[in-house]
Protein backbone atom coordinates (compact mmCIF):
# COMPACT_ATOMS: atom_id res chain seq x y z
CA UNK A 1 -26.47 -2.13 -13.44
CA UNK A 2 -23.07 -2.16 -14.55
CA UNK A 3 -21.90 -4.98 -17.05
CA UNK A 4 -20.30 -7.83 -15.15
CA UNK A 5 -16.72 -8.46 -15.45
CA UNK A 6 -14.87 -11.38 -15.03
CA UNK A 7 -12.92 -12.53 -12.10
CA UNK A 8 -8.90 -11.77 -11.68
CA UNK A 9 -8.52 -15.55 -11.46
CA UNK A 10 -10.82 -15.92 -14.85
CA UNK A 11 -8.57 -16.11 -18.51
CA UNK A 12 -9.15 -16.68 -22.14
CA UNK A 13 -8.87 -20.39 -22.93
CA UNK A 14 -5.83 -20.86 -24.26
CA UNK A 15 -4.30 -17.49 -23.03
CA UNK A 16 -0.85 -17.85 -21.58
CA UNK A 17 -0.71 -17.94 -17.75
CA UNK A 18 0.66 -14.94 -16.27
CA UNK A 19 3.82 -14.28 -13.74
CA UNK A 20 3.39 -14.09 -10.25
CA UNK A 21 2.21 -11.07 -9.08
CA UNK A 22 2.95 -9.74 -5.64
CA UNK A 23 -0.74 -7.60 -5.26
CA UNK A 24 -2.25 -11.31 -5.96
CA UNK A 25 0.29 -13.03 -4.13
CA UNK A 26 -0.89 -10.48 -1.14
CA UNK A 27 -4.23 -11.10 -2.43
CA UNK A 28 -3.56 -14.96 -1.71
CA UNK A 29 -1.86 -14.46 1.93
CA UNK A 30 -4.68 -12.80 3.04
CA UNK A 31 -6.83 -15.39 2.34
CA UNK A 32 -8.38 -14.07 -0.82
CA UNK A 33 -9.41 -15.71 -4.28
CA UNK A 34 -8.03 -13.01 -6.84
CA UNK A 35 -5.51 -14.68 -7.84
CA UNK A 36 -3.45 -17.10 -10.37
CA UNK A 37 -1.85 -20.51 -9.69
CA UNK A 38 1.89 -19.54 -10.22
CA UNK A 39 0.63 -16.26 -7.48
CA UNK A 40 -0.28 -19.24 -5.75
CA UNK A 41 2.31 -21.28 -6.10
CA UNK A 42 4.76 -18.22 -4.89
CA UNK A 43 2.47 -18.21 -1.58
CA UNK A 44 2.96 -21.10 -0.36
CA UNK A 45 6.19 -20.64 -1.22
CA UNK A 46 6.70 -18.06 1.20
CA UNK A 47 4.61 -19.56 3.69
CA UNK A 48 6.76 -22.94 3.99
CA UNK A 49 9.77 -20.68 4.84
CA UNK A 50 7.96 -17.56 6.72
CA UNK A 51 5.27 -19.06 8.46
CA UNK A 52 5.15 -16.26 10.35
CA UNK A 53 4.40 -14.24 7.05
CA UNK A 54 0.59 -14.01 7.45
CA UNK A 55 0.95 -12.07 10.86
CA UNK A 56 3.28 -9.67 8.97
CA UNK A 57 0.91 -9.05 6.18
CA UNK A 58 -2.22 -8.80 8.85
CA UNK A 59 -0.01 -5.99 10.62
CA UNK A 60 0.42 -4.07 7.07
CA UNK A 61 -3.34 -4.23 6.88
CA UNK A 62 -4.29 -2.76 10.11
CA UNK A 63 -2.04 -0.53 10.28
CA UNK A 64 -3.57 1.37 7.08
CA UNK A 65 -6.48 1.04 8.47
CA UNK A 66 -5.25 2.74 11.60
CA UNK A 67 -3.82 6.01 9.28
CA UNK A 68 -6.29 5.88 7.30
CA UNK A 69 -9.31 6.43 10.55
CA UNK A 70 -6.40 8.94 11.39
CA UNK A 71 -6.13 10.81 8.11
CA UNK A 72 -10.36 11.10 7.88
CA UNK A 73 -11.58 11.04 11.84
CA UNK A 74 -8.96 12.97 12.97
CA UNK A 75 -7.34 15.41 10.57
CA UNK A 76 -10.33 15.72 8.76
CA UNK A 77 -9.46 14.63 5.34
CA UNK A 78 -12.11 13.90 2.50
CA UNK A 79 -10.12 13.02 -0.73
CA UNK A 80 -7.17 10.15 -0.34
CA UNK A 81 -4.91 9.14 -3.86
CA UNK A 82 -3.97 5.20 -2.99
CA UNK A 83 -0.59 4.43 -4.83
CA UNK A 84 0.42 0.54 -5.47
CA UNK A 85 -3.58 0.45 -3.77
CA UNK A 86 -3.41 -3.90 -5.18
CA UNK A 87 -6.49 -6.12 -5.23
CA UNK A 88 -9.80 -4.74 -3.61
CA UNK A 89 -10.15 -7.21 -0.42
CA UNK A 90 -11.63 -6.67 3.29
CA UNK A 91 -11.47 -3.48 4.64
CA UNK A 92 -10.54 -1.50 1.98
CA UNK A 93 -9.50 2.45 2.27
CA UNK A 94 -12.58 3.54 0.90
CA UNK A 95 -14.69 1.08 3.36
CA UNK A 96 -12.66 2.83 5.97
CA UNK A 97 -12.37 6.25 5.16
CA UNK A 98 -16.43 6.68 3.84
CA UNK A 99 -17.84 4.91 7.45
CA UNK A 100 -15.34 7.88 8.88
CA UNK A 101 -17.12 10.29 6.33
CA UNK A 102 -19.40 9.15 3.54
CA UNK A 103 -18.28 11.92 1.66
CA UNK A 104 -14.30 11.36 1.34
CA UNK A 105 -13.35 10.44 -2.21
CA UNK A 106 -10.85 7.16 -2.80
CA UNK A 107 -8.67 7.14 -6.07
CA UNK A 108 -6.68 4.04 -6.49
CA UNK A 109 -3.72 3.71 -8.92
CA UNK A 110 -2.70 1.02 -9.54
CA UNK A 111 -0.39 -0.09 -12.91
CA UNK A 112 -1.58 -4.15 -13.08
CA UNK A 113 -3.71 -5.03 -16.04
CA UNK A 114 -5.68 -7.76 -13.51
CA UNK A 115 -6.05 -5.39 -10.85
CA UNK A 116 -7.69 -2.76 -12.93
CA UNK A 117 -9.77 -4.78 -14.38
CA UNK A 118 -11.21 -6.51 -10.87
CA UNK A 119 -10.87 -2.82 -8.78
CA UNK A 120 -13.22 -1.06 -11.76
CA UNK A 121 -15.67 -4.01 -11.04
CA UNK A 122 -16.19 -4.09 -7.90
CA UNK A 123 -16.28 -0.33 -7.60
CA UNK A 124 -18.66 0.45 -10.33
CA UNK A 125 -21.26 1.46 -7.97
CA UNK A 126 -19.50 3.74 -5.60
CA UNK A 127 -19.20 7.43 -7.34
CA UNK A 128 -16.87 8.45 -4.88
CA UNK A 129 -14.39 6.10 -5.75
CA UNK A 130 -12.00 5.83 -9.22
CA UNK A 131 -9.60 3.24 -10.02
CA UNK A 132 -7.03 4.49 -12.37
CA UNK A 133 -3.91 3.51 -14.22
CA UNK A 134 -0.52 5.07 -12.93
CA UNK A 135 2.96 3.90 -12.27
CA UNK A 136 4.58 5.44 -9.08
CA UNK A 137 7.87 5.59 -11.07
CA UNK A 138 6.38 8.12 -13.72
CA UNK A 139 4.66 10.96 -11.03
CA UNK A 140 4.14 13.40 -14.06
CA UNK A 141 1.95 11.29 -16.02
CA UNK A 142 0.14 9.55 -12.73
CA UNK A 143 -0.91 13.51 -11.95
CA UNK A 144 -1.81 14.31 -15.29
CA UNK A 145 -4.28 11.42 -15.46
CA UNK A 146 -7.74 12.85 -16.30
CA UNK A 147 -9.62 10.24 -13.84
CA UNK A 148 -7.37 11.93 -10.96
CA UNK A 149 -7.74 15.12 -11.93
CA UNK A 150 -11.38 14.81 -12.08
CA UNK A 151 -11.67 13.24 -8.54
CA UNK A 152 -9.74 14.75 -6.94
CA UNK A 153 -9.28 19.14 -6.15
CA UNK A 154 -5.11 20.03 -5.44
CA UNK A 155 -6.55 23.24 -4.11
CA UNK A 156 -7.53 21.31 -0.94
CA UNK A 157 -5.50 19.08 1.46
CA UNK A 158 -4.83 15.34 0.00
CA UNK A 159 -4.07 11.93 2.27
CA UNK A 160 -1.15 10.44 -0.36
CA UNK A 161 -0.95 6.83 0.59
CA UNK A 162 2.20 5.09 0.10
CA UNK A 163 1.46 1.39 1.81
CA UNK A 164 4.11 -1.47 0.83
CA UNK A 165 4.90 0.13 -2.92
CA UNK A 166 8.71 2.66 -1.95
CA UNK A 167 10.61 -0.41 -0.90
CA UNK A 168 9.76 -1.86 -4.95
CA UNK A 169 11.09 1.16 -5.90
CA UNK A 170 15.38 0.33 -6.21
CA UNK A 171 18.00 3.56 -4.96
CA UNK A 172 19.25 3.55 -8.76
CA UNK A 173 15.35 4.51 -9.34
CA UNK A 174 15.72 7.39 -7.77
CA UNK A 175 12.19 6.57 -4.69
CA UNK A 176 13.12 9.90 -3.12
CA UNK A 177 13.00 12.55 -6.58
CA UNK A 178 9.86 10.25 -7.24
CA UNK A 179 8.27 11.00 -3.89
CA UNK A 180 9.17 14.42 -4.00
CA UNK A 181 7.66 15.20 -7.28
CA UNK A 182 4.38 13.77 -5.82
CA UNK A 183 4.69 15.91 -2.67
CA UNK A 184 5.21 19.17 -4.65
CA UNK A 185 1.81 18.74 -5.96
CA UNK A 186 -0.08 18.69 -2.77
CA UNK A 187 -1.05 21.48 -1.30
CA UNK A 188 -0.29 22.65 2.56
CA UNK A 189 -2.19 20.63 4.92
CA UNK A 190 -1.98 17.26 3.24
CA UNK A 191 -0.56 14.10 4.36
CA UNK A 192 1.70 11.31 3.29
CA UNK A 193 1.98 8.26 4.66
CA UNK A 194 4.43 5.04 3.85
CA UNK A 195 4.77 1.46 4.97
CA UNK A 196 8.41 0.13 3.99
CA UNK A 197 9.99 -2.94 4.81
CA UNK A 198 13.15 -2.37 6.94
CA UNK A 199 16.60 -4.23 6.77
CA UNK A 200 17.24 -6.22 9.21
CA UNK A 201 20.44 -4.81 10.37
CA UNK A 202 22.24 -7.12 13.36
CA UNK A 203 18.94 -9.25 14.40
CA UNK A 204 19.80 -12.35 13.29
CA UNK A 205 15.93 -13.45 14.13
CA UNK A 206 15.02 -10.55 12.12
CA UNK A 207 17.79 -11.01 9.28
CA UNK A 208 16.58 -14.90 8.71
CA UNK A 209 12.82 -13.41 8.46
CA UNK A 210 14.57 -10.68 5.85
CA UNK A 211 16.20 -13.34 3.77
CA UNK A 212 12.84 -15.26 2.99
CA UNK A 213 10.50 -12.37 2.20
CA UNK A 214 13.97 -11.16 0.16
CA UNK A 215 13.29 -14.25 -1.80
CA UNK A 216 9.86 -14.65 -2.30
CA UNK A 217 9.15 -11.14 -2.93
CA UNK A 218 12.01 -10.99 -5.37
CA UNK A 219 12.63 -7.31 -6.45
CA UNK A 220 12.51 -5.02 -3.12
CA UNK A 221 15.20 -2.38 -1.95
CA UNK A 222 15.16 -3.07 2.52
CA UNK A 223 15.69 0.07 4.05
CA UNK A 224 16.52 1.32 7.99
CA UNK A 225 14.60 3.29 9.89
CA UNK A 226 16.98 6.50 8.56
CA UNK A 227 15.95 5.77 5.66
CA UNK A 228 12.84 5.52 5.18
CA UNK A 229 12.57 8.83 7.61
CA UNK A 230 14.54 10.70 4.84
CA UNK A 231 11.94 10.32 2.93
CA UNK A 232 9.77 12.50 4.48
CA UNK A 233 12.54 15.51 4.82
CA UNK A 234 10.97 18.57 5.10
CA UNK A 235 7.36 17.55 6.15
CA UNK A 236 5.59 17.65 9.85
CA UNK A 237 6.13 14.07 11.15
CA UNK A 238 2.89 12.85 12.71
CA UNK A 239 3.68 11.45 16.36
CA UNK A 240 5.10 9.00 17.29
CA UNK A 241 7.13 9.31 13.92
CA UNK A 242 8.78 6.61 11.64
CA UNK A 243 8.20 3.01 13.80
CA UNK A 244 7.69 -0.10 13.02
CA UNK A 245 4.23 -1.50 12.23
CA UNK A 246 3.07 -2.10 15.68
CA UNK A 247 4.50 0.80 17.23
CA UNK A 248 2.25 3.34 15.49
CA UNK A 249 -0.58 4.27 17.59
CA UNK A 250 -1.24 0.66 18.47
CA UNK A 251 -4.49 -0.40 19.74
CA UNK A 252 -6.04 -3.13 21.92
CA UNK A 253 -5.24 -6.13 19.84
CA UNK A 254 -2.30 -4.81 17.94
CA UNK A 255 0.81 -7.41 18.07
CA UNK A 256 3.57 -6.26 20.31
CA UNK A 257 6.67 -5.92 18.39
CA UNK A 258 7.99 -8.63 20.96
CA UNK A 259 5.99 -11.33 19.61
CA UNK A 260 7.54 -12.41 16.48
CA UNK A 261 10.59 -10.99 14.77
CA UNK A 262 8.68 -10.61 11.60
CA UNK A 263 6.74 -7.67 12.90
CA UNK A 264 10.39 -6.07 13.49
CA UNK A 265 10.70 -5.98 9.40
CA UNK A 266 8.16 -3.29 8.45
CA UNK A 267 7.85 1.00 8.93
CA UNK A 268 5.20 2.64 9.27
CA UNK A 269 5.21 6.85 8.99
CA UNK A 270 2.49 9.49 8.73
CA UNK A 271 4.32 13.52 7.85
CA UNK A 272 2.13 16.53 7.19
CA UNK A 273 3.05 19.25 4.60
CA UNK A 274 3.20 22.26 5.94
């Protein structure tokens, strides 16, 4: 049985608290318990001016769970690399893609002490899934990582998911060289898919929503549709393309994109490498 390890809200007496964290601050807006008081604090920060924030982070849930049934069910992937992948909370990729296929390896990366740490503990069990430590923003030494490399076989088709971590990534950063890198390394017949928050252009319902997630989230780069779709230059896009949130492959109790102006602030794209 493996050795027990504390919780990400557990921390040495007298050990300094840390900064808010956005993959506990998620953590928290989903209703979960890994997480801090100032991650806290942040929260309901963004709650008292987004109310309507919990029904946007809802929508970035199901709609990886969506690509991910997609990427396993139906094009009949079996290893998926999770980039930014955050705390471990309900229906997590691996939950997803393993009822799909029990055989699909999960590697997470993730580059948050706290995450680490609570990820490795609650996956010790599961051999087909590895947490390891990576930083989108350094691709060479995320693929050289020996965990990876071990878990997962580049001479067979890989699901890359990208879900809420580009739009952290600022244009002076370079997101598209970094994506690319990662792409070159997959072979033919794998996937990528990203989930980007999208400027809000001339909505004004949709630029008010912008301005408080701009705020609580702090660093983020809000990108249009164009975009985010240049991102994906030179791979297969997977119908019905770059959308927003609800408009990809939407099912029975998926929020129209009508129903709150929040929902109007987030992409979601699947592309195939040919």
């Amino acid at each position: 049985m493996p050795e027990q390890q504390p919780p990400a809200t557990w921390q040495p007496p007298g050990a300094e608290a840390p900064a808010p964290n956005i993959a506990r601050v998620y953590d928290y807006l989903l209703g979960g318990k890994d997480n801090f008081p100032s991650d806290r604090e942040l929260g309901r920060r963004i709650e008292e001016m987004l109310p309507e924030v919990h029904l946007g982070v809802r929508a970035q849930r199901a709609v990886l769970r969506r690509v991910v049934r997609h990427l396993v069910a139906e094009a009949g992937l079996r290893q998926l690399v999770d980039i930014g992948s955050g705390l471990p909370t309900a229906d997590n990729v691996h939950q997803i893609a393993q009822s799909a296929a029990p055989e699909t390896r999960v590697v997470y990366v993730d580059n948050d002490p706290i995450v680490l740490s609570h990820a490795r503990a609650l996956l010790a069990d599961n051999q087909r899934t590895v947490v390891v430590e990576g930083d989108l923003r350094k691709p060479a030494e995320l693929l050289a990582d020996p965990g990876l490399r071990a878990h997962i076989d580049f001479e067979q088709p890989v699901g890359l998911l990208l879900c809420g971590i580009l739009h952290y990534v600022l244009d002076e950063e370079e997101p598209a060289r970094l994506l690319r890198e990662l792409v070159d390394a997959l072979p033919s017949g794998s996937y990528v898919f990203v989930h980007h928050l999208l400027a809000a252009g001339d909505d004004p319902e949709a630029a008010a929503a912008e301005a408080v997630l701009r705020q609580g989230v702090g660093r983020a780069q809000f990108r249009s549709l164009e975009q985010v779709a240049a991102f994906l230059d030179g791979l297969e896009l997977v119908d019905p393309g770059v959308v927003t949130v609800s408009e990809w492959r939407p099912e029975a109790d998926t929020p129209a994109l009508s129903d709150n102006p929040v929902l109007r602030l987030a992409a979601a794209a699947v592309a195939r490498k040919p």
